[in-house]
C-alpha atoms as a PDB file:
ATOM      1  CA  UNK A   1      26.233   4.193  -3.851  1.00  0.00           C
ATOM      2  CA  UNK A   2      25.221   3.427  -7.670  1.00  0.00           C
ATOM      3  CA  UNK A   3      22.589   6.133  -8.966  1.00  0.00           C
ATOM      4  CA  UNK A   4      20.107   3.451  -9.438  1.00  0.00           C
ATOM      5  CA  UNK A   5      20.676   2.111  -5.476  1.00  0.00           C
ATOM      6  CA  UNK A   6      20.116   5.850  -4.370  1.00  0.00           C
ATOM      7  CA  UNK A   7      16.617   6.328  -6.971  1.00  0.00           C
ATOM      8  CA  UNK A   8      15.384   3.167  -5.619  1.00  0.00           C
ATOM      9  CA  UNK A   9      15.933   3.974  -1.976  1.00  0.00           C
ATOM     10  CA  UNK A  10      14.024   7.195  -2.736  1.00  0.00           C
ATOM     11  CA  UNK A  11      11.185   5.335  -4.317  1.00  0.00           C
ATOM     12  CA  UNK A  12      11.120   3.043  -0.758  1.00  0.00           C
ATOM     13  CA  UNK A  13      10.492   6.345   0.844  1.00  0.00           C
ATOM     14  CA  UNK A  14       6.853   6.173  -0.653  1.00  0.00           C
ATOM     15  CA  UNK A  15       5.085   4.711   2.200  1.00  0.00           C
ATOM     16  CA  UNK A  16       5.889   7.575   4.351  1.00  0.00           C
ATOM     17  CA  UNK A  17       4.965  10.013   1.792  1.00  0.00           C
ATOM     18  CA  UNK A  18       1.872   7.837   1.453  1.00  0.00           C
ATOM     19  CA  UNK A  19       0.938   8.255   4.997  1.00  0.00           C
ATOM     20  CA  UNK A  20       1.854  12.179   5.487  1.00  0.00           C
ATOM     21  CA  UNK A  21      -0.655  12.153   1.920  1.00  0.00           C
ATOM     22  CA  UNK A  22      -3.474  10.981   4.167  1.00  0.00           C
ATOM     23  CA  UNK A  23      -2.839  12.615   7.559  1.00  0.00           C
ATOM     24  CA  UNK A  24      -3.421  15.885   5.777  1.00  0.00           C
ATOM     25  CA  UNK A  25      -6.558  14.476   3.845  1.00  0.00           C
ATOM     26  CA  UNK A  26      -7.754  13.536   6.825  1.00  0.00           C
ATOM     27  CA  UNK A  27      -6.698  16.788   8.605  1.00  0.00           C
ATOM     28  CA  UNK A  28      -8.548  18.947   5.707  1.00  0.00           C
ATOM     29  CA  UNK A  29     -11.006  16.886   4.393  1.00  0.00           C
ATOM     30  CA  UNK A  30     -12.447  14.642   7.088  1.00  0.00           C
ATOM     31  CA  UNK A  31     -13.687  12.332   4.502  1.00  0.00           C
ATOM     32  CA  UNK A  32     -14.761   8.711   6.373  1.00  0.00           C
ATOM     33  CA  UNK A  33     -13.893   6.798   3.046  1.00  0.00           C
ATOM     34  CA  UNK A  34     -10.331   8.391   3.598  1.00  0.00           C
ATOM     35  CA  UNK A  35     -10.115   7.170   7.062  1.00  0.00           C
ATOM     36  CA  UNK A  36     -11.699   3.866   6.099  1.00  0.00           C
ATOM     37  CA  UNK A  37      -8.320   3.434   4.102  1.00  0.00           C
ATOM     38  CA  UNK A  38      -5.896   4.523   5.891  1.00  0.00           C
ATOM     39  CA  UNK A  39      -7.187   2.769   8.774  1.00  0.00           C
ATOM     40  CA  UNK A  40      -7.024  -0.448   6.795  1.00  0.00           C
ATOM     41  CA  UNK A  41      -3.480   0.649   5.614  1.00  0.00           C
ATOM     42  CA  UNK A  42      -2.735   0.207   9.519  1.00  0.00           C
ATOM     43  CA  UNK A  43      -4.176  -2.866   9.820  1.00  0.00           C
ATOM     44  CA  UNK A  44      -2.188  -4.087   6.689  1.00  0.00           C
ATOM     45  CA  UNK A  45       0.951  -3.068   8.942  1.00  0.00           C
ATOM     46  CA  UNK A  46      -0.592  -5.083  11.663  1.00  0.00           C
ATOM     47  CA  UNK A  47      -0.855  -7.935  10.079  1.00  0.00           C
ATOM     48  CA  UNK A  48       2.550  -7.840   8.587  1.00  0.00           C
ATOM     49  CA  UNK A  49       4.081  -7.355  12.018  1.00  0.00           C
ATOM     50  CA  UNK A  50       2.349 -10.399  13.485  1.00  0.00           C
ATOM     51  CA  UNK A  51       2.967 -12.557  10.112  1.00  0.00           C
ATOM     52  CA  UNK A  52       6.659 -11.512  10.824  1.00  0.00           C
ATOM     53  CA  UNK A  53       7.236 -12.230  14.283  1.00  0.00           C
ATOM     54  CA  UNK A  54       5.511 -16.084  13.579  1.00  0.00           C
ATOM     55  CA  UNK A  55       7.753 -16.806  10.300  1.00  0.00           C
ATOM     56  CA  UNK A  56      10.769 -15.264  12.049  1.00  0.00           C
ATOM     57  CA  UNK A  57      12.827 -15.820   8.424  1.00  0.00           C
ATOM     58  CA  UNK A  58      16.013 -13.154   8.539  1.00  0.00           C
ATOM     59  CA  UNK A  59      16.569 -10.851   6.144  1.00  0.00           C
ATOM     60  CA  UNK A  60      19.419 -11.777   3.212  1.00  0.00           C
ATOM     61  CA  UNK A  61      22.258  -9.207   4.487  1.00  0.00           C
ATOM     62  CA  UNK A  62      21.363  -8.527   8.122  1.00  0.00           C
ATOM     63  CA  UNK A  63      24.987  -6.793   8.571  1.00  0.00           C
ATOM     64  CA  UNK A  64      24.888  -4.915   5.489  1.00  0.00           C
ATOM     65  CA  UNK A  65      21.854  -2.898   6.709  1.00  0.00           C
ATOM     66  CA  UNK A  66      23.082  -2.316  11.096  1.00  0.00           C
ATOM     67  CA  UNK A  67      20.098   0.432  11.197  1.00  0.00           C
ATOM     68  CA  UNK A  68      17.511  -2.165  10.559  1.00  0.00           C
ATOM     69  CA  UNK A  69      15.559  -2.155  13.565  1.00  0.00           C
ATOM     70  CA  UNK A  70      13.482  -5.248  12.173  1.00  0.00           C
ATOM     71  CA  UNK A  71      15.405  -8.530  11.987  1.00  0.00           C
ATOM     72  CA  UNK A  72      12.605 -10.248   9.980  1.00  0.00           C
ATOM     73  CA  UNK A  73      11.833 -10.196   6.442  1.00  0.00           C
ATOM     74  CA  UNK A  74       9.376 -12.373   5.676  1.00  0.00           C
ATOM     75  CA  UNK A  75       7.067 -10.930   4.140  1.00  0.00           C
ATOM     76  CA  UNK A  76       8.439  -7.415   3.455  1.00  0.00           C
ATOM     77  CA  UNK A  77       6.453  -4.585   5.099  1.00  0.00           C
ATOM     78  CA  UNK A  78       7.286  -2.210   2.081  1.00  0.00           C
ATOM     79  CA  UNK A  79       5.989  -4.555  -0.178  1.00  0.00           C
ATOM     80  CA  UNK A  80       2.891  -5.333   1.352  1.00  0.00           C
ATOM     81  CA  UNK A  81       2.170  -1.637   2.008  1.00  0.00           C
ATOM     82  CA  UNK A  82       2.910  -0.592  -1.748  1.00  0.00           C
ATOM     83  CA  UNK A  83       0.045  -3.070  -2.527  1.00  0.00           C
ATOM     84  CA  UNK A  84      -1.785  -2.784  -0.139  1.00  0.00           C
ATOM     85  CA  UNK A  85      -2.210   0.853  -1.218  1.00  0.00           C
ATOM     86  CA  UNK A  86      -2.317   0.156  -4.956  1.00  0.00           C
ATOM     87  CA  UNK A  87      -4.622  -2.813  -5.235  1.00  0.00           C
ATOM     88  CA  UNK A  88      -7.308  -1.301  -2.852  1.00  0.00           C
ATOM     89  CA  UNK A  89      -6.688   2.286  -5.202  1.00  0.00           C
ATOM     90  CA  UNK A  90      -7.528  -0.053  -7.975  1.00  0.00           C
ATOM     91  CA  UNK A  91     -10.559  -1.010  -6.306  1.00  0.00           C
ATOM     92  CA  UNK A  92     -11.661   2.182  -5.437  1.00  0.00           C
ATOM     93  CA  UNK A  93     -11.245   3.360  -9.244  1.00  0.00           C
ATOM     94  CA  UNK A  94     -13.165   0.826 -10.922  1.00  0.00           C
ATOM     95  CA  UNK A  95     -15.597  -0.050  -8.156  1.00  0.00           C
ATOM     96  CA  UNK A  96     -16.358   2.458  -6.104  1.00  0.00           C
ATOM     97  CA  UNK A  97     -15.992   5.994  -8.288  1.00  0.00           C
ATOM     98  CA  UNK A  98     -19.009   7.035 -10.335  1.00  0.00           C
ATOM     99  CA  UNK A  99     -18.472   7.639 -14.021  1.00  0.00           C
ATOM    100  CA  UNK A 100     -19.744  11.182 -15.553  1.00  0.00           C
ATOM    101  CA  UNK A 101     -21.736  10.580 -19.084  1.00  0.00           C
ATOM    102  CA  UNK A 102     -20.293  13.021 -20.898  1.00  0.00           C
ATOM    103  CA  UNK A 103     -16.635  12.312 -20.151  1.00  0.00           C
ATOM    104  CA  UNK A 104     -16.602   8.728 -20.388  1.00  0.00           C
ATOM    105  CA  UNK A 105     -13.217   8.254 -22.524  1.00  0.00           C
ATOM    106  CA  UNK A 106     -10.958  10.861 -20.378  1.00  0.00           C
ATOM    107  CA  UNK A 107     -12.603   9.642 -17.223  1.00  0.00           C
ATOM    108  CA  UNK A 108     -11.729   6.086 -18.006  1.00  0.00           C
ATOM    109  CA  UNK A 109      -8.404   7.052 -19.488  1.00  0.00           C
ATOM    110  CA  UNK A 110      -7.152   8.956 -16.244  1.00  0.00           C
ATOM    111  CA  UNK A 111      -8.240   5.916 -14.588  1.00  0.00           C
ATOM    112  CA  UNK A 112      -5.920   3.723 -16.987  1.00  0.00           C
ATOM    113  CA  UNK A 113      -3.314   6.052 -16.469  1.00  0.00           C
ATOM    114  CA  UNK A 114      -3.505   5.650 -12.380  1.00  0.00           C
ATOM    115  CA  UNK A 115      -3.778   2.372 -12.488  1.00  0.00           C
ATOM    116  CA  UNK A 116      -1.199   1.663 -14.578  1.00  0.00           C
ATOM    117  CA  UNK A 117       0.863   4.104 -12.415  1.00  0.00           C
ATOM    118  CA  UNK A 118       0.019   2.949  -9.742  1.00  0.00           C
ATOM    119  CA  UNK A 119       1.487  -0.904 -10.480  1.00  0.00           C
ATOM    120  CA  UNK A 120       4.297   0.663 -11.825  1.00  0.00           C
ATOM    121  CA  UNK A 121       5.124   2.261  -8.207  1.00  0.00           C
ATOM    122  CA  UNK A 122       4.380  -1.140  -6.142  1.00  0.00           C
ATOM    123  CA  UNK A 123       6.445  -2.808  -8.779  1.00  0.00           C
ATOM    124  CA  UNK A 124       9.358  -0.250  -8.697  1.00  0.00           C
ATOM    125  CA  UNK A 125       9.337  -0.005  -4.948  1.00  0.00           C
ATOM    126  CA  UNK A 126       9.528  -4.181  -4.355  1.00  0.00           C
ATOM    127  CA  UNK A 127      12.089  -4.398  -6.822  1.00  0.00           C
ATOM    128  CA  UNK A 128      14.300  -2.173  -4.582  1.00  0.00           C
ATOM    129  CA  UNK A 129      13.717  -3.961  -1.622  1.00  0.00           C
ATOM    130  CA  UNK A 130      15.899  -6.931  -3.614  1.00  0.00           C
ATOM    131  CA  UNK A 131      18.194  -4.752  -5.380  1.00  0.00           C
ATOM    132  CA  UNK A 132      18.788  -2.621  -1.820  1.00  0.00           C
ATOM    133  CA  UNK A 133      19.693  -6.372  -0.075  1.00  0.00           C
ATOM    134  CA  UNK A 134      16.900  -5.472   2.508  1.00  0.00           C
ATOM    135  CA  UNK A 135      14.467  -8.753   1.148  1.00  0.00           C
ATOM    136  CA  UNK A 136      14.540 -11.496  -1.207  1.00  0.00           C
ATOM    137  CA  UNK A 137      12.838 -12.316  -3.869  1.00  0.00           C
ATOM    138  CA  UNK A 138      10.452 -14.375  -1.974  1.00  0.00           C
ATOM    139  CA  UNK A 139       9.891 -12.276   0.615  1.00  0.00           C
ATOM    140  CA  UNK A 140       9.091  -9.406  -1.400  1.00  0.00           C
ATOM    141  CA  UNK A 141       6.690 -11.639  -3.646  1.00  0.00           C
ATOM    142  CA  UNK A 142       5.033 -12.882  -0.304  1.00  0.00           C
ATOM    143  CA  UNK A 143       4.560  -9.461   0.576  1.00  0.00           C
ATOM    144  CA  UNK A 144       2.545  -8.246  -2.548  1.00  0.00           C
ATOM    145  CA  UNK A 145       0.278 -11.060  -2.237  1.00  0.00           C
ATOM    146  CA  UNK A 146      -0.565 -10.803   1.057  1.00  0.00           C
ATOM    147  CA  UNK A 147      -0.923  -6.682   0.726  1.00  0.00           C
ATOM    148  CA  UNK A 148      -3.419  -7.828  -2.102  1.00  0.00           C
ATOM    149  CA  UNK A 149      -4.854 -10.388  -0.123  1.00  0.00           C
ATOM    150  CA  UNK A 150      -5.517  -7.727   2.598  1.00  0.00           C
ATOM    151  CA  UNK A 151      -6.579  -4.721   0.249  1.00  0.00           C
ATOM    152  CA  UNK A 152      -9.355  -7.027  -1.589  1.00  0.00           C
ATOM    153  CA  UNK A 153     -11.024  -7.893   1.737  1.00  0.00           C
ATOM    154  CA  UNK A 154     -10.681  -4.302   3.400  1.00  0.00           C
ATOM    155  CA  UNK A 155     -11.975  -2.959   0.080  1.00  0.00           C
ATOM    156  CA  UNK A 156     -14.858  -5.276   0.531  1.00  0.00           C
ATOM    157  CA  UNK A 157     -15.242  -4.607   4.407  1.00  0.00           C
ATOM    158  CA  UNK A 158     -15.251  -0.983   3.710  1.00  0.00           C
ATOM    159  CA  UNK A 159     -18.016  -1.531   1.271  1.00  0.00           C
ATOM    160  CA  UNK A 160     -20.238  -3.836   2.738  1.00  0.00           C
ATOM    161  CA  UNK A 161     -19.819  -2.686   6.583  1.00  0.00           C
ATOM    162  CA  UNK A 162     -18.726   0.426   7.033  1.00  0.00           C
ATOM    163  CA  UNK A 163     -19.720   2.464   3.920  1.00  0.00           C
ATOM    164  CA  UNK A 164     -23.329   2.334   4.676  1.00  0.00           C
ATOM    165  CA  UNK A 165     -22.802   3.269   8.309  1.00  0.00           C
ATOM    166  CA  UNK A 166     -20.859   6.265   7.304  1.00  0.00           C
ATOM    167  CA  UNK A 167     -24.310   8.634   7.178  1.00  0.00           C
ATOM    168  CA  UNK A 168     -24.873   7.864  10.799  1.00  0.00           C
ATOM    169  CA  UNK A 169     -21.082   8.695  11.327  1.00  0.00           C
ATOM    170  CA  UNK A 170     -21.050  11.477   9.529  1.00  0.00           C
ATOM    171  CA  UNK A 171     -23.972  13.311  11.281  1.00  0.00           C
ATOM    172  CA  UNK A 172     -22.240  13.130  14.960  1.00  0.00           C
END
């Protein structure tokens, strides 16, 4: 009810804006590196389901929350989405983007600025997970790291797999 409580449980709303994001990418753009991600954004969500359903640990305030239609918190899905998403933007940044000569210092300094956004956001949007009773501490920590875990080596399986298949892909 607080005015923090309600700003929080709009900032836990970012996954789905996240996803709608790259549906119409994808929709406009047809970009395979686009795909690429959010396909790995789905297999993030995969994972989490199936690391769920073998911990089995409840979530703090199960009656607090009767429209939960997950009983499991362990790791939290928002979590591991939110860094997921900002670990593997990260990536993409630093790694994968191409810097121009002649704008070197504002190319690098959007980058800083995104980046540092962008941690800010997966931050912000754990933290509400605890301070909305939906995860603990732990289970919100668990999820970052394995969302991290999982963007690193999609990142890399993008890369090393798929990126130079994408000219065959592209020219179906």
């Amino acid at each position: 009810g607080d005015f923090s409580g309600q700003l929080l449980a709009y900032l836990s709303l970012g996954p789905i804006f996240i996803i709608v994001g790259f549906v119409t990418l994808i929709i406009f753009k047809r970009e395979l590196h686009t795909i690429s991600f959010l396909g790995g954004l789905a297999f993030n969500e995969g994972v989490n389901w199936l690391i769920k359903n073998v911990i089995r640990e409840p979530r703090p305030c199960e009656e607090a929350h009767s429209t939960v239609t997950t009983k499991y918190g362990m790791p939290s899905s928002h979590s591991q989405f939110m860094w997921f998403f900002s670990v593997y933007s990260f990536l993409f940044l630093y790694l994968r983007m191409h810097q121009t000569n002649n704008a070197r210092f504002l190319d690098l300094l959007w980058r800083h600025v995104l980046s540092i956004c962008l941690v800010t956001v997966a931050l912000l949007v754990s933290y509400s997970r605890v301070y909305l009773l939906y995860h603990t501490w732990s289970q919100v920590l668990y999820g970052g790291v394995a969302g991290s875990i999982m963007a690193i080596a999609w990142f890399a399986f993008t890369q090393e797999i798929l990126t130079p298949l994408f000219p065959r892909i592209a020219a179906w």
